[in-house]
PDB file of N, CA and C in Angstrom:
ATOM      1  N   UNK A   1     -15.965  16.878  -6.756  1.00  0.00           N
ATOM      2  CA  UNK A   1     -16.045  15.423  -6.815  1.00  0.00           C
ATOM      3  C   UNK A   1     -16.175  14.991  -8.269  1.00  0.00           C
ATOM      4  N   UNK A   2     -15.185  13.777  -8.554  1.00  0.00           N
ATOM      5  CA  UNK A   2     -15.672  13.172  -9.882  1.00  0.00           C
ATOM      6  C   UNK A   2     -16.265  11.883  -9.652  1.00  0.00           C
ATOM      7  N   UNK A   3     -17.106  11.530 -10.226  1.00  0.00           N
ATOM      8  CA  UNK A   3     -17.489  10.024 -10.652  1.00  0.00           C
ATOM      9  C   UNK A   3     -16.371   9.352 -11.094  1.00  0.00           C
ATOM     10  N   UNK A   4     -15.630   8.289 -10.718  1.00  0.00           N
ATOM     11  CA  UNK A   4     -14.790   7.211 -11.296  1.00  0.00           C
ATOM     12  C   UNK A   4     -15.323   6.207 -11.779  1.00  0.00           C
ATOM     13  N   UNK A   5     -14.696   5.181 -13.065  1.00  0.00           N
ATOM     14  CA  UNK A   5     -14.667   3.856 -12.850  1.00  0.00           C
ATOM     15  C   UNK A   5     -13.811   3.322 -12.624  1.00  0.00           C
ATOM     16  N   UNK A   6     -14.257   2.331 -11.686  1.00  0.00           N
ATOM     17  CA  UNK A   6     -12.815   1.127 -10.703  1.00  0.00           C
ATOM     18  C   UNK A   6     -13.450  -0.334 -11.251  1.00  0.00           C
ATOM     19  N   UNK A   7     -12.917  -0.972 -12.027  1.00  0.00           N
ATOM     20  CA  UNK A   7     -12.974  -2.032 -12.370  1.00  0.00           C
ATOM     21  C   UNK A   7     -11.497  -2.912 -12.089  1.00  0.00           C
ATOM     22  N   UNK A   8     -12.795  -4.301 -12.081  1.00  0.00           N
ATOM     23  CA  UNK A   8     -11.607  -5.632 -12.023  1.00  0.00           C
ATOM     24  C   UNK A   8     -11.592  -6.343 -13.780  1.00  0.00           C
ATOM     25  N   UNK A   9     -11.611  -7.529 -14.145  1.00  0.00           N
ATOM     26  CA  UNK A   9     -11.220  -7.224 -15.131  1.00  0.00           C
ATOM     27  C   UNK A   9     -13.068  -8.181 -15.547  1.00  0.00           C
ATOM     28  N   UNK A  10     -13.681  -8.755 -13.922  1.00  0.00           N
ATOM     29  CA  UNK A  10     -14.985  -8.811 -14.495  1.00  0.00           C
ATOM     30  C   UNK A  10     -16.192  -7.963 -14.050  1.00  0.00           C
ATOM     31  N   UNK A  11     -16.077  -7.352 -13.340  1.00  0.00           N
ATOM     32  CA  UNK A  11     -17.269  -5.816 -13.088  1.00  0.00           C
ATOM     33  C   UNK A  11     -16.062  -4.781 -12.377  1.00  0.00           C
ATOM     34  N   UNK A  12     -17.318  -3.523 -12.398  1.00  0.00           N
ATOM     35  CA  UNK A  12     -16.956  -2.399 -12.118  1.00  0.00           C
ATOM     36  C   UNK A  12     -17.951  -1.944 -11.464  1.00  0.00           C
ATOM     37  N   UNK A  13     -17.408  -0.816 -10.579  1.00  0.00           N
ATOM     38  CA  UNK A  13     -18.031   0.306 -10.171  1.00  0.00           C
ATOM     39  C   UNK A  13     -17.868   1.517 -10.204  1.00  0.00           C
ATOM     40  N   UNK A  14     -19.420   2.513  -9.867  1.00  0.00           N
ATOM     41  CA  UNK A  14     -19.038   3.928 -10.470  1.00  0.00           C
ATOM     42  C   UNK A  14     -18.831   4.422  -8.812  1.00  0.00           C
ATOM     43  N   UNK A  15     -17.703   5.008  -8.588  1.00  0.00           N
ATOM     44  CA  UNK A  15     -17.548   5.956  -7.209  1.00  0.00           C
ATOM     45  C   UNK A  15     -17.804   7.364  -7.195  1.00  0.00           C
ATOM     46  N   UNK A  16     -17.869   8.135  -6.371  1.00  0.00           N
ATOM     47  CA  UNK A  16     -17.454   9.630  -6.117  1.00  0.00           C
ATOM     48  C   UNK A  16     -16.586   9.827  -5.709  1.00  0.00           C
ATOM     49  N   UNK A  17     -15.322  10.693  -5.765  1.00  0.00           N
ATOM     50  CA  UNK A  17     -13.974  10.613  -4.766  1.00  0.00           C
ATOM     51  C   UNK A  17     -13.415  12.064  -5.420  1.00  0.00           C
ATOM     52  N   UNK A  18     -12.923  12.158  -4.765  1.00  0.00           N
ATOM     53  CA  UNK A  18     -12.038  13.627  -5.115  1.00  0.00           C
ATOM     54  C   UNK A  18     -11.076  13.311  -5.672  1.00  0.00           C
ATOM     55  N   UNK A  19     -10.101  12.031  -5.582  1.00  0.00           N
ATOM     56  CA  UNK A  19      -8.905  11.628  -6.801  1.00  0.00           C
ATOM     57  C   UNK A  19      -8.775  10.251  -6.728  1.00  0.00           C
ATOM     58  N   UNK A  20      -7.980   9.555  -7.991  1.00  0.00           N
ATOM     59  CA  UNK A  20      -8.001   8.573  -7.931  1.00  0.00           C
ATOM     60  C   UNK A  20      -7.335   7.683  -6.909  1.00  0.00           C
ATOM     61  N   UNK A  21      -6.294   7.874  -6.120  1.00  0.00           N
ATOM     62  CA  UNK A  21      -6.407   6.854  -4.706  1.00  0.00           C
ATOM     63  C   UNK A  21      -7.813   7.070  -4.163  1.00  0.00           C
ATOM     64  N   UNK A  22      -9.060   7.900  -3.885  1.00  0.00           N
ATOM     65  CA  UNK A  22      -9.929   7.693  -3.336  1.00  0.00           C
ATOM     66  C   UNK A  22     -10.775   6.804  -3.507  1.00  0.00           C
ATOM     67  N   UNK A  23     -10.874   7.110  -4.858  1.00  0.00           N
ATOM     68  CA  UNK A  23     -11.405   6.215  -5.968  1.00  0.00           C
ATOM     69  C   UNK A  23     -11.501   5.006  -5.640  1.00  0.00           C
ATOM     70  N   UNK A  24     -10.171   4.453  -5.815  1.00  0.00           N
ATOM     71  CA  UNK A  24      -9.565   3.384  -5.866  1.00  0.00           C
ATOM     72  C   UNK A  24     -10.213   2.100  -4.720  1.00  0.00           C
ATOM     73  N   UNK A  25      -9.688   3.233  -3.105  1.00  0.00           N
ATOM     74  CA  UNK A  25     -10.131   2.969  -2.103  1.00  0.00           C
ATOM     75  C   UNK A  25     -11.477   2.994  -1.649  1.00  0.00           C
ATOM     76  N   UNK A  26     -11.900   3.735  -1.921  1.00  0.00           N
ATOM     77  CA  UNK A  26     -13.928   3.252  -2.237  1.00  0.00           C
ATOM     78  C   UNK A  26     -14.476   2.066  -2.942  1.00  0.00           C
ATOM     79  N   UNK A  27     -13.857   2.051  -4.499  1.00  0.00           N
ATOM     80  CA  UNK A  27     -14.077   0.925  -5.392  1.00  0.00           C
ATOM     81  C   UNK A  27     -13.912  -0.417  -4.678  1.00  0.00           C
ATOM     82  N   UNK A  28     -12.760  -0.602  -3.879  1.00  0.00           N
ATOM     83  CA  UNK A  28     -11.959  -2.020  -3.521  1.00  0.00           C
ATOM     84  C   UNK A  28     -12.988  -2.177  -2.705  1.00  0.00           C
ATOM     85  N   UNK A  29     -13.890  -1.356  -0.950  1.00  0.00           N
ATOM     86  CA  UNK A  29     -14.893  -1.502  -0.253  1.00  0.00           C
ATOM     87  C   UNK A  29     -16.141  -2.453  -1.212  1.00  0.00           C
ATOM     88  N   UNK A  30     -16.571  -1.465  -2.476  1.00  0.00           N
ATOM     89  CA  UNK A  30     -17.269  -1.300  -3.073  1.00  0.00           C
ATOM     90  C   UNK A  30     -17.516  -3.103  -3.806  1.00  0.00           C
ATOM     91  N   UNK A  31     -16.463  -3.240  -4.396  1.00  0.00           N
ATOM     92  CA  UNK A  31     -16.151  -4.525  -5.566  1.00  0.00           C
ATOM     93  C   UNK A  31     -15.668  -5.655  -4.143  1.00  0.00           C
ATOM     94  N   UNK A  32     -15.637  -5.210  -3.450  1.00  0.00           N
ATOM     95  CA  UNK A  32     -15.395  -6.562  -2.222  1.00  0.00           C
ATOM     96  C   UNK A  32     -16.615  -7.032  -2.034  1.00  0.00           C
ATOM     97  N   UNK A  33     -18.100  -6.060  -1.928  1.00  0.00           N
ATOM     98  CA  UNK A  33     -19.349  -6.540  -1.653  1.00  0.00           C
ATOM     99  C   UNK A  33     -19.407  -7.295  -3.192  1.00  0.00           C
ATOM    100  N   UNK A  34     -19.080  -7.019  -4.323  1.00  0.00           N
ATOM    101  CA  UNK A  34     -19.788  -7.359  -5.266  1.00  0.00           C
ATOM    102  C   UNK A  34     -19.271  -9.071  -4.975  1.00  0.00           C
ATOM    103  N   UNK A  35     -18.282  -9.433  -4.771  1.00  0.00           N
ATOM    104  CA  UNK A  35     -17.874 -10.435  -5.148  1.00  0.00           C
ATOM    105  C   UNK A  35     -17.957 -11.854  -3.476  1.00  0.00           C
ATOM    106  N   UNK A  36     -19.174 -11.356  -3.172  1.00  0.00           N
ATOM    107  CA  UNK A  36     -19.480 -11.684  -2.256  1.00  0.00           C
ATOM    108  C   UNK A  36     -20.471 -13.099  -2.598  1.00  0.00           C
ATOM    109  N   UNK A  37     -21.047 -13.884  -3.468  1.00  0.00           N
ATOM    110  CA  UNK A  37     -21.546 -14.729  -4.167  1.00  0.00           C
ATOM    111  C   UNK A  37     -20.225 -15.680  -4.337  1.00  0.00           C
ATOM    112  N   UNK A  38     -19.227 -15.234  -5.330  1.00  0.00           N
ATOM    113  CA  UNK A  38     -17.659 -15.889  -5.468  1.00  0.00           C
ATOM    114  C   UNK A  38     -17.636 -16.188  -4.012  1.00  0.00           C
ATOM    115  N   UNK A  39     -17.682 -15.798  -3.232  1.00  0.00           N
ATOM    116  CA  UNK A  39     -16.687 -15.928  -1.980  1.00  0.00           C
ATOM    117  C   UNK A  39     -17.508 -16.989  -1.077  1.00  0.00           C
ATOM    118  N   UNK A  40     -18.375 -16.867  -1.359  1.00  0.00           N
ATOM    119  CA  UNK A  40     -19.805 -17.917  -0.800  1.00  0.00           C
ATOM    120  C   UNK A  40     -19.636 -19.248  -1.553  1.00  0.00           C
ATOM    121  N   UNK A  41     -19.502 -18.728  -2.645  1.00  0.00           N
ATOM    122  CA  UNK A  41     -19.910 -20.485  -3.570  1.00  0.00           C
ATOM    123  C   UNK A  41     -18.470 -21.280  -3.275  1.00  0.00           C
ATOM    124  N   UNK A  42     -17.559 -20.396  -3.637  1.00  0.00           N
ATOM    125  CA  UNK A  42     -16.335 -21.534  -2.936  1.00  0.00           C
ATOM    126  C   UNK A  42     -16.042 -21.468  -1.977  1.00  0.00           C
ATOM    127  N   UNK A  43     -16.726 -20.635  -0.784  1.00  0.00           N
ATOM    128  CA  UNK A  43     -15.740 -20.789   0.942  1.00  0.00           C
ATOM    129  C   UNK A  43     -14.609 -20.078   0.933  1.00  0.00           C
ATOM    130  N   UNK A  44     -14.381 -19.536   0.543  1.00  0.00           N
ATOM    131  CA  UNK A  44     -13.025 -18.760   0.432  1.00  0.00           C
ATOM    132  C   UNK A  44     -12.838 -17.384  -0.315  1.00  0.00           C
ATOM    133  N   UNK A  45     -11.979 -16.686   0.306  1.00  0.00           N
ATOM    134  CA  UNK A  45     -11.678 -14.951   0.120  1.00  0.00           C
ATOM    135  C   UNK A  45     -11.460 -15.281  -1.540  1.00  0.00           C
ATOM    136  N   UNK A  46     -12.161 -14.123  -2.360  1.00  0.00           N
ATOM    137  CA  UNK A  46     -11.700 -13.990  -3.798  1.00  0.00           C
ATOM    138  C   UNK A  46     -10.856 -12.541  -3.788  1.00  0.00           C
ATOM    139  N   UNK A  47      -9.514 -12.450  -3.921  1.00  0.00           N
ATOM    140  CA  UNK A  47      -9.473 -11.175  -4.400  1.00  0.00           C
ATOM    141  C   UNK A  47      -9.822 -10.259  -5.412  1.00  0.00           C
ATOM    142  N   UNK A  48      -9.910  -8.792  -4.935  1.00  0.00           N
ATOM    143  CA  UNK A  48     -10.318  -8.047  -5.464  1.00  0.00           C
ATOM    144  C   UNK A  48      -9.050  -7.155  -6.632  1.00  0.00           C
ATOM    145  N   UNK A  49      -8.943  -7.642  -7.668  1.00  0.00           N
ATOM    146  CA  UNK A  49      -7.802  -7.117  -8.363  1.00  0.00           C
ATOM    147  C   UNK A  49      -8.260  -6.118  -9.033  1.00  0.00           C
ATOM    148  N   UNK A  50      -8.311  -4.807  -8.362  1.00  0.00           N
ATOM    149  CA  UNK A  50      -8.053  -3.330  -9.056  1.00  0.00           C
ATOM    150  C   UNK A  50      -7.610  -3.511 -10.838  1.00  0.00           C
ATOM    151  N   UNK A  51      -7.711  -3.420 -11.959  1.00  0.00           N
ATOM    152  CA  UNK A  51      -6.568  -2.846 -13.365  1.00  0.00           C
ATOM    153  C   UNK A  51      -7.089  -1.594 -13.642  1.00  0.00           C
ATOM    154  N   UNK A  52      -8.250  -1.231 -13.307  1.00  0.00           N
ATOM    155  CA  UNK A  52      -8.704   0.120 -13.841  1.00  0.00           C
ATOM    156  C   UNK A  52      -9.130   1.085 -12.765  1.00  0.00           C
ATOM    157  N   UNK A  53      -9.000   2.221 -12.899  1.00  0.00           N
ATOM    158  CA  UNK A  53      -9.755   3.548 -12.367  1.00  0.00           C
ATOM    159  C   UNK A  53      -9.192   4.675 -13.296  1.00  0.00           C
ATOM    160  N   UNK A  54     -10.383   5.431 -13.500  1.00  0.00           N
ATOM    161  CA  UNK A  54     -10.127   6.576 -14.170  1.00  0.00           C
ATOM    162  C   UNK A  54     -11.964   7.015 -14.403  1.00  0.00           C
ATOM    163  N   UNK A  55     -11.637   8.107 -14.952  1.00  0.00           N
ATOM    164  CA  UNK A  55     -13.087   9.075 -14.477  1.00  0.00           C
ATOM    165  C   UNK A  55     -13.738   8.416 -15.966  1.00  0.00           C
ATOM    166  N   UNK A  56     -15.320   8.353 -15.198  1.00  0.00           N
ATOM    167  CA  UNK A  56     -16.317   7.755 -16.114  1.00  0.00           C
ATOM    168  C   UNK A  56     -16.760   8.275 -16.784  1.00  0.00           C
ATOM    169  N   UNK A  57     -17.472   7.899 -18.016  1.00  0.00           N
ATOM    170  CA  UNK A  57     -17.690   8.705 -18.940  1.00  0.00           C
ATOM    171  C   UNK A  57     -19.746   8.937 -18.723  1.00  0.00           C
ATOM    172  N   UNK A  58     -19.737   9.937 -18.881  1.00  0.00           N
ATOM    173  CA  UNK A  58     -21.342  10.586 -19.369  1.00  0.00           C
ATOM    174  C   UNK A  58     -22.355   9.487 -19.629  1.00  0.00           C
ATOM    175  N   UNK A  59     -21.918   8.530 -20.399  1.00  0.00           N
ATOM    176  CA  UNK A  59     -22.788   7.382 -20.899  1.00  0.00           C
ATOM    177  C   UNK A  59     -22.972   6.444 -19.707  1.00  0.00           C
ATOM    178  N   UNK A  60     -22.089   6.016 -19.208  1.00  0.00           N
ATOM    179  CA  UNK A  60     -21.430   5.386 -18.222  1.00  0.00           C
ATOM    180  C   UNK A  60     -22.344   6.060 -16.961  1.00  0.00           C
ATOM    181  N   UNK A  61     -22.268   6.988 -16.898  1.00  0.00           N
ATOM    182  CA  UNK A  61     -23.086   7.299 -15.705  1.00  0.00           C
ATOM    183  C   UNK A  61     -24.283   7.070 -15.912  1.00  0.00           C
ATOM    184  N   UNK A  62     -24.958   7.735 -16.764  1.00  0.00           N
ATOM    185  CA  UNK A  62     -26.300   7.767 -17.514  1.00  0.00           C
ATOM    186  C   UNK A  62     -26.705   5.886 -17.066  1.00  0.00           C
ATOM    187  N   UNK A  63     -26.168   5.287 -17.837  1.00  0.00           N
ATOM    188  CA  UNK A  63     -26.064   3.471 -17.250  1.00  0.00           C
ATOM    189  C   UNK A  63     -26.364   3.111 -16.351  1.00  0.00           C
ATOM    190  N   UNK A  64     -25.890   3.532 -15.616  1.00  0.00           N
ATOM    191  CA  UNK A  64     -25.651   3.753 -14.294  1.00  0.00           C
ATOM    192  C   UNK A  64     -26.783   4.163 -13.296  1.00  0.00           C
ATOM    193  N   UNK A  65     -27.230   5.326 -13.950  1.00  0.00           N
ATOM    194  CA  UNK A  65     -28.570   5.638 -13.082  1.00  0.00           C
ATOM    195  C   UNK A  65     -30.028   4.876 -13.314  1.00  0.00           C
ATOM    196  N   UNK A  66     -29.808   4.501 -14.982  1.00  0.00           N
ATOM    197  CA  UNK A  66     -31.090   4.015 -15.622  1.00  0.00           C
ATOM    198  C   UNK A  66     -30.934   2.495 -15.021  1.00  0.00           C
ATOM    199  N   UNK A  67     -30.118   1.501 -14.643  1.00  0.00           N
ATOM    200  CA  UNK A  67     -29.898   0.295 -14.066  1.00  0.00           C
ATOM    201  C   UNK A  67     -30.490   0.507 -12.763  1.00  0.00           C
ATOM    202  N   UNK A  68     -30.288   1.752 -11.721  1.00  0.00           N
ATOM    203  CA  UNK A  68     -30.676   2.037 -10.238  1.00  0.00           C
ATOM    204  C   UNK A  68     -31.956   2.126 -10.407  1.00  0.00           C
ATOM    205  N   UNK A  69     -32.563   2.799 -11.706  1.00  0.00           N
ATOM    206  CA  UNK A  69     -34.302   2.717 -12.209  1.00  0.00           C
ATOM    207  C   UNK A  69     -34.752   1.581 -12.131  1.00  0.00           C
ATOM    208  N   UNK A  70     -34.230   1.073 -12.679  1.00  0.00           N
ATOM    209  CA  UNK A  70     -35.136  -0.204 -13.062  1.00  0.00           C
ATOM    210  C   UNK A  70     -35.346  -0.937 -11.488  1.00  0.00           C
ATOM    211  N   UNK A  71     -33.997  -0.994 -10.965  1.00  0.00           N
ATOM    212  CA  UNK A  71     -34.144  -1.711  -9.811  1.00  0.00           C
ATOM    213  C   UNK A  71     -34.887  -1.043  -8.780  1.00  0.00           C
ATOM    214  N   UNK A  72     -35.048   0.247  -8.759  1.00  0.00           N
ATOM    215  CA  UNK A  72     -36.015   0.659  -7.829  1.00  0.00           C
ATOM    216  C   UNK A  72     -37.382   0.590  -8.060  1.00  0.00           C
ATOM    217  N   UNK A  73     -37.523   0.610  -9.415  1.00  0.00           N
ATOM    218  CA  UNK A  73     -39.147   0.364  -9.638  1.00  0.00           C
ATOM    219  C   UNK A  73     -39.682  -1.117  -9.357  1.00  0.00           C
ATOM    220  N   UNK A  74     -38.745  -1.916  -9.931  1.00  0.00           N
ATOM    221  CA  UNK A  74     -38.767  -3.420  -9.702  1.00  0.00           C
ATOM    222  C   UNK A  74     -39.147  -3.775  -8.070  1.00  0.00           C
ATOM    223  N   UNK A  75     -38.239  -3.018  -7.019  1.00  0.00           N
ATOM    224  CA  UNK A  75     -38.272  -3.112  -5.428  1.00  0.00           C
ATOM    225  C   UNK A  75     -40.153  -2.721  -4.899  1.00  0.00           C
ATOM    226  N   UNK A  76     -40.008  -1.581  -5.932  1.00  0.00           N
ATOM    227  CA  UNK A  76     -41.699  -1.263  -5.631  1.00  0.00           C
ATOM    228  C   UNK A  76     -43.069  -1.727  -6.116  1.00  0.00           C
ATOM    229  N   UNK A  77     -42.394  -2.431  -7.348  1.00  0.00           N
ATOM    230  CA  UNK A  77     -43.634  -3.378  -7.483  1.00  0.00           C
ATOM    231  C   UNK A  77     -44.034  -4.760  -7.089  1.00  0.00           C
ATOM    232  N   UNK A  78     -42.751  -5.672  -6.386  1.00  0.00           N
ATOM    233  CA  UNK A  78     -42.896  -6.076  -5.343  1.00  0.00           C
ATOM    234  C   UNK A  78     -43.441  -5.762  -4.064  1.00  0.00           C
ATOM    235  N   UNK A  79     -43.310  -4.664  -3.712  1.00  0.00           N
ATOM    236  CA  UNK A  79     -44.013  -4.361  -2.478  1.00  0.00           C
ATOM    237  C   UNK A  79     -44.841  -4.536  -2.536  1.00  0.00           C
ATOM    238  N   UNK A  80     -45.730  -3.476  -3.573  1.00  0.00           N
ATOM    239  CA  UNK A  80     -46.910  -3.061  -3.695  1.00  0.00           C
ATOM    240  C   UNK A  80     -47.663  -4.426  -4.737  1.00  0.00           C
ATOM    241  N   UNK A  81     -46.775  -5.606  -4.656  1.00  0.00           N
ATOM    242  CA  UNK A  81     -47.145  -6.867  -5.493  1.00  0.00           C
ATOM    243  C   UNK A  81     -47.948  -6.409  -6.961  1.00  0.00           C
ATOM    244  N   UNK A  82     -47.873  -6.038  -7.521  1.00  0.00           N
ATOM    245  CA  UNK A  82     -47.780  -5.218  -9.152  1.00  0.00           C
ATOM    246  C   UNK A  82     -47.242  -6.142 -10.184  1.00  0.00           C
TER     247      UNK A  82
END
């Protein structure tokens, strides 16, 4: 498995997939939730325009995990009201 990035031309996501159609096809699932706010504020489908996929880089992942940090610690100090 590689890590991809599938970006539109305003966010991205990092996937797992074995090649890039997988990629691709995960990302589009993936970037359809993101753009789920767009699709709310005006009532209407936003498409999801694919320009990028190709395998992510080291940093990029690293990003990636330290952003999932924050937000998980953030989730738990809410709980635990902190």
């Amino acid at each position: 498995m590689t890590t991809y990035l599938v970006a539109t031309p305003a966010r991205y996501v990092l996937v797992d997939a074995a090649n890039e159609d997988e990629a691709r096809a995960l990302g589009q699932v993936a970037l359809h939730d993101l753009y789920a706010d767009p699709r709310e504020r005006l009532g209407k489908d936003v498409p999801v325009n694919i320009l990028t996929v190709r395998a992510a880089t080291d940093e990029e992942i690293e990003l990636q995990r330290f952003h999932h940090d924050i937000l998980a610690r953030e989730r738990i100090g809410r709980v635990l009201d902190i």
